[in-house]
N, C-alpha and C. Protein backbone atom coordinates (compact mmCIF):
# COMPACT_ATOMS: atom_id res chain seq x y z
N UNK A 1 48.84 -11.99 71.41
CA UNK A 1 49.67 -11.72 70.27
C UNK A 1 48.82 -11.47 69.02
N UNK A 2 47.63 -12.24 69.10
CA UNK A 2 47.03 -12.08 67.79
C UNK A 2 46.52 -10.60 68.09
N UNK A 3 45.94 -10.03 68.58
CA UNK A 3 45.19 -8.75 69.19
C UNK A 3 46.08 -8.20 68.36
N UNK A 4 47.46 -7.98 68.32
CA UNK A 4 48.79 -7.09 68.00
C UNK A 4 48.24 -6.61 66.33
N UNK A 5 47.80 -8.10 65.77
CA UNK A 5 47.88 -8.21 64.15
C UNK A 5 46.90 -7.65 64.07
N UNK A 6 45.82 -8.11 64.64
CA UNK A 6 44.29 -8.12 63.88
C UNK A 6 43.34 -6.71 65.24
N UNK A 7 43.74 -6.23 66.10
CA UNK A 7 43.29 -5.13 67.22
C UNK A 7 42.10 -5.76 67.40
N UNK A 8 41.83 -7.18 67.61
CA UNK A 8 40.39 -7.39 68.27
C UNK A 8 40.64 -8.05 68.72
N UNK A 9 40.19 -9.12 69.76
CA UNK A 9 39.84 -9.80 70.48
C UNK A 9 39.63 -11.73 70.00
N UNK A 10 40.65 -12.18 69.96
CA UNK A 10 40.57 -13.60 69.68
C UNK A 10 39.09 -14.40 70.12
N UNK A 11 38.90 -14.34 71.37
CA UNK A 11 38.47 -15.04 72.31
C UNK A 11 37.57 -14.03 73.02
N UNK A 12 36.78 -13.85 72.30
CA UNK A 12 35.76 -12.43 73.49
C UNK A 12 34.74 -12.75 74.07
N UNK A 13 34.90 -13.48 75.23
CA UNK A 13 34.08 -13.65 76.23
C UNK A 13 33.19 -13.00 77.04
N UNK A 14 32.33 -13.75 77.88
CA UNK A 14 31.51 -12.52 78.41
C UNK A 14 32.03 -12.75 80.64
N UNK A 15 33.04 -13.92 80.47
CA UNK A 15 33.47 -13.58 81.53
C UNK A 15 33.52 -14.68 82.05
N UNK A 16 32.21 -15.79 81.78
CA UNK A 16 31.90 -17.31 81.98
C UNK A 16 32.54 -17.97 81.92
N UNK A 17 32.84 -19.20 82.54
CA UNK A 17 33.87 -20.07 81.65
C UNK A 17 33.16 -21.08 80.90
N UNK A 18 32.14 -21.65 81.06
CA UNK A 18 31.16 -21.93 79.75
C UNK A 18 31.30 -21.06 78.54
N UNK A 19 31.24 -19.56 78.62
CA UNK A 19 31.04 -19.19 77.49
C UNK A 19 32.60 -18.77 76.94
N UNK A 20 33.65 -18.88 78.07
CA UNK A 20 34.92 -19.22 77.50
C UNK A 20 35.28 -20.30 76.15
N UNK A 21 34.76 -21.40 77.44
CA UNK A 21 34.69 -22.68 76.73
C UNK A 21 34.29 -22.32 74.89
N UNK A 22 33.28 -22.60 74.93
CA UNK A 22 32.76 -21.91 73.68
C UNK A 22 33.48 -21.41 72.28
N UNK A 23 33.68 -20.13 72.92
CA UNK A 23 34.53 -19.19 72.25
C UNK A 23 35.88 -19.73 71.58
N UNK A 24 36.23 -20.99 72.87
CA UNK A 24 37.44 -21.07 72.28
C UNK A 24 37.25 -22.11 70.90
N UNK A 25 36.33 -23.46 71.70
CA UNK A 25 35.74 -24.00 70.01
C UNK A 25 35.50 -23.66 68.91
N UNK A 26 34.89 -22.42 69.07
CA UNK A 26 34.49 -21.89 67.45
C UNK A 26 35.55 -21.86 66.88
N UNK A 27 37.08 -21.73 67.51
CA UNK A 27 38.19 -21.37 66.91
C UNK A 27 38.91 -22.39 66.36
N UNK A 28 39.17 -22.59 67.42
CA UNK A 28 40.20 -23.88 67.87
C UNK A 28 39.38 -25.11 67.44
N UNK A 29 38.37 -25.25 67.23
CA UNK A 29 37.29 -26.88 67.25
C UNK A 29 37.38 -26.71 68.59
N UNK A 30 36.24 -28.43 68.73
CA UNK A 30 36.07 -29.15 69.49
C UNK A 30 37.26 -30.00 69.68
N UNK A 31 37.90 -29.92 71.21
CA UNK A 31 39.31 -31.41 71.41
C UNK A 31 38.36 -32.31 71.47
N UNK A 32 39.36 -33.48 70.57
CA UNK A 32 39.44 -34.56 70.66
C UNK A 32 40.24 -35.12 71.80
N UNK A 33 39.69 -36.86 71.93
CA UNK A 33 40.60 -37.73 72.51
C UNK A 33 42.05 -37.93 71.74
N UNK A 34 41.95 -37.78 70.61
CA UNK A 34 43.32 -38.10 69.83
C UNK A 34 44.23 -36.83 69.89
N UNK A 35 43.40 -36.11 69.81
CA UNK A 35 44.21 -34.88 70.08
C UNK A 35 44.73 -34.30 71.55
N UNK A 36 44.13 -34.69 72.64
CA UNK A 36 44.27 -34.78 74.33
C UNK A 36 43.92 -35.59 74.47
N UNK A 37 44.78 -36.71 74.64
CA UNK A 37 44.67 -38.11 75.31
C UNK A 37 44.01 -37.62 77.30
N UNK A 38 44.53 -37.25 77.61
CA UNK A 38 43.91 -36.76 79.34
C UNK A 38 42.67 -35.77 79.19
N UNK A 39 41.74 -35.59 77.57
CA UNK A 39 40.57 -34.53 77.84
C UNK A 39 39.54 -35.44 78.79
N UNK A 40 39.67 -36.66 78.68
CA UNK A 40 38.34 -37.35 79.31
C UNK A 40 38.64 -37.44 80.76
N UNK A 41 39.91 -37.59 81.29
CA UNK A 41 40.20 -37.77 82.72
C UNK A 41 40.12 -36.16 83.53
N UNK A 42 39.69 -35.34 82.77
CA UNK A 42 39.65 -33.84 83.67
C UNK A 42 38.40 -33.58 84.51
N UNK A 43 38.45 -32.69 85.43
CA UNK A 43 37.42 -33.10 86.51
C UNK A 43 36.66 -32.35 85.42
N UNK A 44 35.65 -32.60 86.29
CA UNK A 44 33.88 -31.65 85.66
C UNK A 44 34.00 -32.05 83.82
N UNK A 45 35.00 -33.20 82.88
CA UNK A 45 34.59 -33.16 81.77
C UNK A 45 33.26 -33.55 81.44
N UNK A 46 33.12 -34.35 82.41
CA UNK A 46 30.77 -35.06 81.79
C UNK A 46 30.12 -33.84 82.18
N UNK A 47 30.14 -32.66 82.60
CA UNK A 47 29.13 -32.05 82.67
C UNK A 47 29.46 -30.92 81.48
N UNK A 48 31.18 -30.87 81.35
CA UNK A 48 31.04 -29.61 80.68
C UNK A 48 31.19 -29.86 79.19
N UNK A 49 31.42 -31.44 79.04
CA UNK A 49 31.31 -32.19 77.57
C UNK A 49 31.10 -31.66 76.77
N UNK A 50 31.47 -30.35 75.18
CA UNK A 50 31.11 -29.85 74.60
C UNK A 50 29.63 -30.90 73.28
N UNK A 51 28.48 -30.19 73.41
CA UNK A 51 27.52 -30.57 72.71
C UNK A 51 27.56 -30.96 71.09
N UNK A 52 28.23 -30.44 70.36
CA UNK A 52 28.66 -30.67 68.87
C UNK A 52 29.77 -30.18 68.58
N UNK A 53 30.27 -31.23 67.65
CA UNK A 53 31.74 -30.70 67.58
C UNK A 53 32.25 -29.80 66.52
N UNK A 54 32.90 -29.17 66.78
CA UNK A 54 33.33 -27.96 65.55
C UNK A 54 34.80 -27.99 65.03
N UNK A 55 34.20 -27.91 64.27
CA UNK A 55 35.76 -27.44 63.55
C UNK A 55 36.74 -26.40 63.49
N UNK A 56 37.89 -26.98 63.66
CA UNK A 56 39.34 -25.88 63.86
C UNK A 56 39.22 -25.00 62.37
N UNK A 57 38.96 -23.82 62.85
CA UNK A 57 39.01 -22.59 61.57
C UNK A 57 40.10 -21.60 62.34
N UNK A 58 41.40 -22.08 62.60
CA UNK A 58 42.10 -20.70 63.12
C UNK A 58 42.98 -20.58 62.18
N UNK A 59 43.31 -21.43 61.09
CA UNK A 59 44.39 -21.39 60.05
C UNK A 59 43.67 -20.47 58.96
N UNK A 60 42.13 -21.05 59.05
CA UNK A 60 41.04 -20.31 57.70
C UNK A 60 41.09 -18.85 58.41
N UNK A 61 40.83 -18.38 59.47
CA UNK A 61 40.92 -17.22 59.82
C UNK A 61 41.87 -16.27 59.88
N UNK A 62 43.20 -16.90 60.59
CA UNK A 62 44.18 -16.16 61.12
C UNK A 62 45.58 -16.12 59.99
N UNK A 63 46.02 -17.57 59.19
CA UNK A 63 46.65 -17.55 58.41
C UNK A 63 47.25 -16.05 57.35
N UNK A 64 46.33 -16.01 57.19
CA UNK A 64 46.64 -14.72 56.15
C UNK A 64 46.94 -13.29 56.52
N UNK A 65 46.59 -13.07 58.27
CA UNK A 65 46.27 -11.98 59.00
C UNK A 65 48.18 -11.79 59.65
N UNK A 66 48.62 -13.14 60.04
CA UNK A 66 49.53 -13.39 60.42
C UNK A 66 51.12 -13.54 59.77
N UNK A 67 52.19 -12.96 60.60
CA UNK A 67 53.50 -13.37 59.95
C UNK A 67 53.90 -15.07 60.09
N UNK A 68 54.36 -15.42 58.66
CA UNK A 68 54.51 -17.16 59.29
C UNK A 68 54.80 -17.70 60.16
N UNK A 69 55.97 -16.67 60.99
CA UNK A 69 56.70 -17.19 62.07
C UNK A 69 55.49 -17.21 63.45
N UNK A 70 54.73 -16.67 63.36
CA UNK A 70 53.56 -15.52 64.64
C UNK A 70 52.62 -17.20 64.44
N UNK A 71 52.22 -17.50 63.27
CA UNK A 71 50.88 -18.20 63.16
C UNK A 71 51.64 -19.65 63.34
N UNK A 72 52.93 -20.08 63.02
CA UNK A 72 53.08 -21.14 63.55
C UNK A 72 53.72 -21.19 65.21
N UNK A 73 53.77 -19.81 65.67
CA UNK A 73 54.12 -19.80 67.30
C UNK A 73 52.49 -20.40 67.84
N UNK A 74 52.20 -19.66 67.21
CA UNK A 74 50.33 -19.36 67.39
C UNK A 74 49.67 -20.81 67.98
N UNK A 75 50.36 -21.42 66.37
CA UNK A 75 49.07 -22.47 66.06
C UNK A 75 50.15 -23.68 67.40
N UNK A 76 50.94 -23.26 67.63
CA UNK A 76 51.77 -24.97 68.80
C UNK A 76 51.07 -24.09 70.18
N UNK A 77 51.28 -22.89 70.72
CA UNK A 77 51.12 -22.49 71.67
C UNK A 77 49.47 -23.06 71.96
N UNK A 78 48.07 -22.98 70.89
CA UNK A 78 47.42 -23.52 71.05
C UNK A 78 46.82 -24.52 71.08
N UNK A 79 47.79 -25.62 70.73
CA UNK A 79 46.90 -26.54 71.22
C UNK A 79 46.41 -27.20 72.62
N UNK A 80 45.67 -28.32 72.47
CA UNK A 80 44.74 -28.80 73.55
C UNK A 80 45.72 -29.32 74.59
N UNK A 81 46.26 -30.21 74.13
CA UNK A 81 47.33 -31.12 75.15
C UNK A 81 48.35 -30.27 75.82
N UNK A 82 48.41 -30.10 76.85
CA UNK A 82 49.35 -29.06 77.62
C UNK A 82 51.05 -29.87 77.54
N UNK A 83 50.95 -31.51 77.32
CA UNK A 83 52.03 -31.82 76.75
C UNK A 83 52.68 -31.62 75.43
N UNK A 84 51.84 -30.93 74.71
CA UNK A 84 52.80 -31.13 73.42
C UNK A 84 52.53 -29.60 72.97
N UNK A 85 52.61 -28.45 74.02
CA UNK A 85 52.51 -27.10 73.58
C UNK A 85 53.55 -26.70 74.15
N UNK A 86 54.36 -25.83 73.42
CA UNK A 86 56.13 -25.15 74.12
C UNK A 86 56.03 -24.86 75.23
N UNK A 87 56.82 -24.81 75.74
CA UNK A 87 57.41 -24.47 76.89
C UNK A 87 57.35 -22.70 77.14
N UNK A 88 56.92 -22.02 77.73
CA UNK A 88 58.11 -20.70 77.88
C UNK A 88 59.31 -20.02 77.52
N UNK A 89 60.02 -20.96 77.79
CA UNK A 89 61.05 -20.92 77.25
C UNK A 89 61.57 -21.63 75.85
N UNK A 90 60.77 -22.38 75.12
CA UNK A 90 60.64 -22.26 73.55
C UNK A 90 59.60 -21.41 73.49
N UNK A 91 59.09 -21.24 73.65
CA UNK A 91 58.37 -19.81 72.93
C UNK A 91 59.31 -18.96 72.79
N UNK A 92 60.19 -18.74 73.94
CA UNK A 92 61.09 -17.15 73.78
C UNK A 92 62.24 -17.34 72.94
N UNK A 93 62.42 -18.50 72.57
CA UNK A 93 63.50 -19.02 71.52
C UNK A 93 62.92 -19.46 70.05
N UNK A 94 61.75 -19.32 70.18
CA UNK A 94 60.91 -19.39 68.69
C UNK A 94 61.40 -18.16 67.72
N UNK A 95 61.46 -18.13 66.76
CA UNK A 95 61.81 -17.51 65.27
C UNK A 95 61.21 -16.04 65.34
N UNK A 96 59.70 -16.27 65.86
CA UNK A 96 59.40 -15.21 65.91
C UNK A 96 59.93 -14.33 66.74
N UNK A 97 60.81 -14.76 67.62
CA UNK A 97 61.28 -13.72 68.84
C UNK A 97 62.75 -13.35 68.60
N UNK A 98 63.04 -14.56 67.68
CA UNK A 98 64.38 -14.31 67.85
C UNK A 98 65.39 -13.74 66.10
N UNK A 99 64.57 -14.15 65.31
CA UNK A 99 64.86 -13.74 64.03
C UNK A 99 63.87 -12.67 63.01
N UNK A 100 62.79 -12.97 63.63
CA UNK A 100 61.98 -12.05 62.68
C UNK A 100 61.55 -10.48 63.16
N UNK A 101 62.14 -9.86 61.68
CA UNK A 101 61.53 -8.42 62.25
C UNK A 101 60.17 -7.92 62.51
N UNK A 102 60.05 -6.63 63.52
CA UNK A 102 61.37 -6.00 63.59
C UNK A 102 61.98 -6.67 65.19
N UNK A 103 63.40 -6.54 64.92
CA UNK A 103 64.49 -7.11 65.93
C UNK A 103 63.88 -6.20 67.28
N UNK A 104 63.90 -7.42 68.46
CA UNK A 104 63.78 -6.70 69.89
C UNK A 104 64.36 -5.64 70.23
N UNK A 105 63.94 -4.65 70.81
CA UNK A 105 64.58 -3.37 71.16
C UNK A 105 63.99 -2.82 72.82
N UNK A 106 65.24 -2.68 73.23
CA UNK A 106 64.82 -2.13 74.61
C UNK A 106 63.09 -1.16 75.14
N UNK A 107 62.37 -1.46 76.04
CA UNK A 107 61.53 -0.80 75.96
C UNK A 107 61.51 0.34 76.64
N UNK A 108 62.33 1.27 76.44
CA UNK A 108 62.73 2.51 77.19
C UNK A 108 61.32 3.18 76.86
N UNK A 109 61.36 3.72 75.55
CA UNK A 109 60.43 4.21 75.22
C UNK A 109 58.97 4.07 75.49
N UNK A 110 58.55 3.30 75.74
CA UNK A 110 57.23 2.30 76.19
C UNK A 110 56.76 3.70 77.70
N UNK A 111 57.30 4.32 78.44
CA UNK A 111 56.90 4.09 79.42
C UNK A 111 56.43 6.01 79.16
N UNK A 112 56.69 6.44 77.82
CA UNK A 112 55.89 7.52 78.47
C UNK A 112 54.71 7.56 76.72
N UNK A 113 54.47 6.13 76.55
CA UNK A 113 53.66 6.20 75.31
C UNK A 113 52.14 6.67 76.14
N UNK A 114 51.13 7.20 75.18
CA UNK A 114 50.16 7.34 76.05
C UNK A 114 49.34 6.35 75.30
N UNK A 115 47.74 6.36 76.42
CA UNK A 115 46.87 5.02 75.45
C UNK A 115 46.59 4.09 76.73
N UNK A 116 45.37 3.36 76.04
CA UNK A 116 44.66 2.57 77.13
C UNK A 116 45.82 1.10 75.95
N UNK A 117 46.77 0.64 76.89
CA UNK A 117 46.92 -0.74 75.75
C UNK A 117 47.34 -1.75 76.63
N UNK A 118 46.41 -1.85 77.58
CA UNK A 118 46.23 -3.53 78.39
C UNK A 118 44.86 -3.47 78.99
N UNK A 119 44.29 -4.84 78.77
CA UNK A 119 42.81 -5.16 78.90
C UNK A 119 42.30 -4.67 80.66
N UNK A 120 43.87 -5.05 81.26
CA UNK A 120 43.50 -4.60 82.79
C UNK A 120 42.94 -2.74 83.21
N UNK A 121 43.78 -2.44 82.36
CA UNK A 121 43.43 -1.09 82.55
C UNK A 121 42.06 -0.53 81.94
N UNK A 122 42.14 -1.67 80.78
CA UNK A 122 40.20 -1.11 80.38
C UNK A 122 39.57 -1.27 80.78
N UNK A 123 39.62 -2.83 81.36
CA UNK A 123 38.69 -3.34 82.78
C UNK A 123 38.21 -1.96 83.80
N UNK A 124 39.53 -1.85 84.40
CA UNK A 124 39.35 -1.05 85.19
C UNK A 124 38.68 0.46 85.06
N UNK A 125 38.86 1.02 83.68
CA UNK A 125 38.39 1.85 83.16
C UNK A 125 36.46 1.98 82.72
N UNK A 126 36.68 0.93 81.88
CA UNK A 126 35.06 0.19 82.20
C UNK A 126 34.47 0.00 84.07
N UNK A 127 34.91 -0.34 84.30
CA UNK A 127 34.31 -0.68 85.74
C UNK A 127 34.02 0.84 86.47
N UNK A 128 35.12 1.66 86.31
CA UNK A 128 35.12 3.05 86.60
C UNK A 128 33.62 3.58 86.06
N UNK A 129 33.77 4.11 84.86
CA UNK A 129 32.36 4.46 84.65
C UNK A 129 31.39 3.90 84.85
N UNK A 130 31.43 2.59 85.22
CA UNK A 130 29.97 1.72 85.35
C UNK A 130 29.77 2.35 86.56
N UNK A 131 30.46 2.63 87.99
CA UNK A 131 30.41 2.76 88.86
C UNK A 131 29.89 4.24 88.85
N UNK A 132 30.16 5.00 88.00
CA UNK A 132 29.88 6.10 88.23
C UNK A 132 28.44 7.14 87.35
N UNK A 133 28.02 5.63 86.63
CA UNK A 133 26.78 5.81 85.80
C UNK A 133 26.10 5.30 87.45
N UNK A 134 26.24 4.14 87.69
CA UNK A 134 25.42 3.65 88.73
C UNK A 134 25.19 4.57 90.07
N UNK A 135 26.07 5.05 90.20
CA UNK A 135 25.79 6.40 91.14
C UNK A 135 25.19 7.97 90.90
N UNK A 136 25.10 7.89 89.39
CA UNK A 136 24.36 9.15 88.61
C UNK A 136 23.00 8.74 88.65
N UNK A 137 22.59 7.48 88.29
CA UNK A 137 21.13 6.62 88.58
C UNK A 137 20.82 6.89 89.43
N UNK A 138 21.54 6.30 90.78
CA UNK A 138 21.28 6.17 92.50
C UNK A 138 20.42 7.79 92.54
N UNK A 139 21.78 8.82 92.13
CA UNK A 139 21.35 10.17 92.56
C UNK A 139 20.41 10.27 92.07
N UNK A 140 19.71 9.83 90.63
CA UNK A 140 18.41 10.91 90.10
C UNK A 140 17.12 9.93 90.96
N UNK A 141 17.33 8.35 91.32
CA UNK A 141 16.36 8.20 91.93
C UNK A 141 16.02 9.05 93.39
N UNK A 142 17.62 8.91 94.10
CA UNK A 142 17.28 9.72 95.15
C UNK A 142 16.60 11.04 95.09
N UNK A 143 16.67 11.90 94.17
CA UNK A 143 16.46 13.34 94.17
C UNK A 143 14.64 13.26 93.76
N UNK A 144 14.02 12.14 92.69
CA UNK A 144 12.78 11.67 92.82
C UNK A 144 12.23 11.39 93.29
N UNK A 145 12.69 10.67 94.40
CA UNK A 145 11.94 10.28 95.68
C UNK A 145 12.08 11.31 96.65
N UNK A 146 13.29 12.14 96.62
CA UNK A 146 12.85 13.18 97.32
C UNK A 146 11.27 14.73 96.91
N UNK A 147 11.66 14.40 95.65
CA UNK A 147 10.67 15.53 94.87
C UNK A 147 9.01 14.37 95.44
N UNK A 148 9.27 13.23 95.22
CA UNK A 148 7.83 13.04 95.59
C UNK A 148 7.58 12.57 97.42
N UNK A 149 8.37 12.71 97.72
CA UNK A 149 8.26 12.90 99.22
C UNK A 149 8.17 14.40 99.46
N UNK A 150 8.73 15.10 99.22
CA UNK A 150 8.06 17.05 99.23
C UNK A 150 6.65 17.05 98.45
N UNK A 151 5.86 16.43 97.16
CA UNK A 151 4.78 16.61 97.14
C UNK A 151 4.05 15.56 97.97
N UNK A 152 4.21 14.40 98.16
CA UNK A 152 3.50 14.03 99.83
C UNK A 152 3.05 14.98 100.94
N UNK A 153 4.64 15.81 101.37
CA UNK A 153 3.68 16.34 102.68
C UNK A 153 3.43 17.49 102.08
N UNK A 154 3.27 18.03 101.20
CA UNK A 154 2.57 19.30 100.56
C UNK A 154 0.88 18.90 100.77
N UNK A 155 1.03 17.97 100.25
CA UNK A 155 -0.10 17.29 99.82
C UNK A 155 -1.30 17.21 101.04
N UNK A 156 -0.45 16.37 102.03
CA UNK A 156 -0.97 16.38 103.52
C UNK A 156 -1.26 17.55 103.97
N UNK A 157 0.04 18.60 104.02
CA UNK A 157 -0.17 19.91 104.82
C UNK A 157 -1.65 20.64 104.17
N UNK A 158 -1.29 20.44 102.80
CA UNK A 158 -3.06 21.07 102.58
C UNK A 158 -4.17 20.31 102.81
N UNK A 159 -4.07 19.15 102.79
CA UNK A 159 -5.30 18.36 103.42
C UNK A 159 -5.32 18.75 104.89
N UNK A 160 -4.80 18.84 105.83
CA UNK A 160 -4.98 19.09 106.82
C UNK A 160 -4.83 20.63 106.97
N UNK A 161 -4.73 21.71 106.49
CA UNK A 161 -5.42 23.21 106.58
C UNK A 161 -6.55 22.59 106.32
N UNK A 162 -7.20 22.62 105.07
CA UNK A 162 -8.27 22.20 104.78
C UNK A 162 -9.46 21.80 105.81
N UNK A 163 -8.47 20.75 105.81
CA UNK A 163 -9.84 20.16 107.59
C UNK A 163 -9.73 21.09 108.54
N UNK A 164 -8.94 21.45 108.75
CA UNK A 164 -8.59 22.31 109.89
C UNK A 164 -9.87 23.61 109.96
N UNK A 165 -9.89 24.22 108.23
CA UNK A 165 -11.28 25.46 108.45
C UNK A 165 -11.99 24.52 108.54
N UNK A 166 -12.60 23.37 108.51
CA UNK A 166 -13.67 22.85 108.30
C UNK A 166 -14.31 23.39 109.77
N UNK A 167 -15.05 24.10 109.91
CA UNK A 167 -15.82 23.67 111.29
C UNK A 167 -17.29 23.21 111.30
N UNK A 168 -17.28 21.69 112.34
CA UNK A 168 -18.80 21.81 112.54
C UNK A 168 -19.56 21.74 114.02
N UNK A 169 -20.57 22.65 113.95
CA UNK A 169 -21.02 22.02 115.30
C UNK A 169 -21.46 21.11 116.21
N UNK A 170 -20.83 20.86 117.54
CA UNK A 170 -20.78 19.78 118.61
C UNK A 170 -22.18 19.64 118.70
N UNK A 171 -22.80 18.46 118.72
CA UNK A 171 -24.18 18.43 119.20
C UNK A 171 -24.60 18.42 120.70
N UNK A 172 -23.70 18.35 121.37
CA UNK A 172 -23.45 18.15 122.56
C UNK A 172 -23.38 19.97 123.68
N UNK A 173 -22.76 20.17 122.80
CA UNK A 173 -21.75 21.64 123.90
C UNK A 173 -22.46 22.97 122.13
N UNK A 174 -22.30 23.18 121.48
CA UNK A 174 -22.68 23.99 120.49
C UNK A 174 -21.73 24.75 119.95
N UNK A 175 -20.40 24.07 120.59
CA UNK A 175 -19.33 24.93 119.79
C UNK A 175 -18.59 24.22 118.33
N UNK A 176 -17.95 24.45 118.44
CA UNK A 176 -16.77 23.79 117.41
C UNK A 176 -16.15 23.32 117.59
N UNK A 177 -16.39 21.74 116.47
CA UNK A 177 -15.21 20.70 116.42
C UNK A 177 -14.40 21.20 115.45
N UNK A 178 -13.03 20.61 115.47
CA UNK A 178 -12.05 20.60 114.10
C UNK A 178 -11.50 19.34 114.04
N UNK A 179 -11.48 19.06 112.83
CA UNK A 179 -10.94 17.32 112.29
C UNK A 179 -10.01 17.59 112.03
């Protein structure tokens, strides 16, 4: 939702969930115990224990970017404790969905908008060209190793004419060897 307001990326990860983790602190802070009573009972918390704690800057950031109704959906949907963040179904009964403009409208229209506007499809779009840089690579190595495999046996074939006039005489018989 924030993406909608601000067209970037809340949370821009590199894919990790360490560096998930992370990302989301800088925002959100570091949870507390007071704030998630169950953060200490989660598996893997001693290893993935965040190192210093930070402070919640999503009100300093996002506040002003946001409609009131959006930044206080925002700010309950995120917190730490999975008990005390709405439901689904308060979310879809939150203010923002249900009173603030502009009013819901059928998405008829939606389906012949053009545009890359879901991350899956960029994914996929990204992944596309990666795949197809990586096979433009493949080809120019292949075609190099072919160019220096043609000067290899060039290379040979004239070394061996070469020897080939060489003649010297057998000490033995008085004719001609060839190497």
């Amino acid at each position: 939702m924030i993406e909608i307001f601000t067209k970037h990326a809340i949370f821009p990860g590199d894919g990790g969930e360490i560096n998930q983790l992370d990302k989301l602190y800088n925002v959100l802070g570091t949870p507390t115990r007071s704030e998630w009573p169950g953060l200490v009972d989660m598996a893997w918390f001693e290893l993935l224990r965040p190192t210093e704690r930070k402070p919640n800057v999503f009100a300093e950031k996002y506040r002003e970017r946001l409609t009131p109704a959006a930044f206080e959906l925002l700010q309950a949907m995120f917190l730490y404790d999975p008990a005390k963040r709405p439901t689904a179904g308060d979310v879809l009964e939150h203010p923002y969905f249900t009173t603030e403009e502009p009013a819901p409208v059928p998405a008829f229209g939606l389906k012949d908008l053009q545009g890359d506007w879901h991350e899956f499809e960029s994914k996929a779009l990204r992944r596309e060209n990666e795949r197809k840089d990586k096979e433009a690579r493949r080809a120019v190595r292949h075609e190099e190793h072919q160019r220096e495999k043609e000067k290899r046996r060039a290379s040979v074939s004239a070394s061996t004419e070469r020897d080939a006039k060489r003649i010297r005489p057998s000490s033995s018989q008085g004719g001609a060897e060839v190497k």
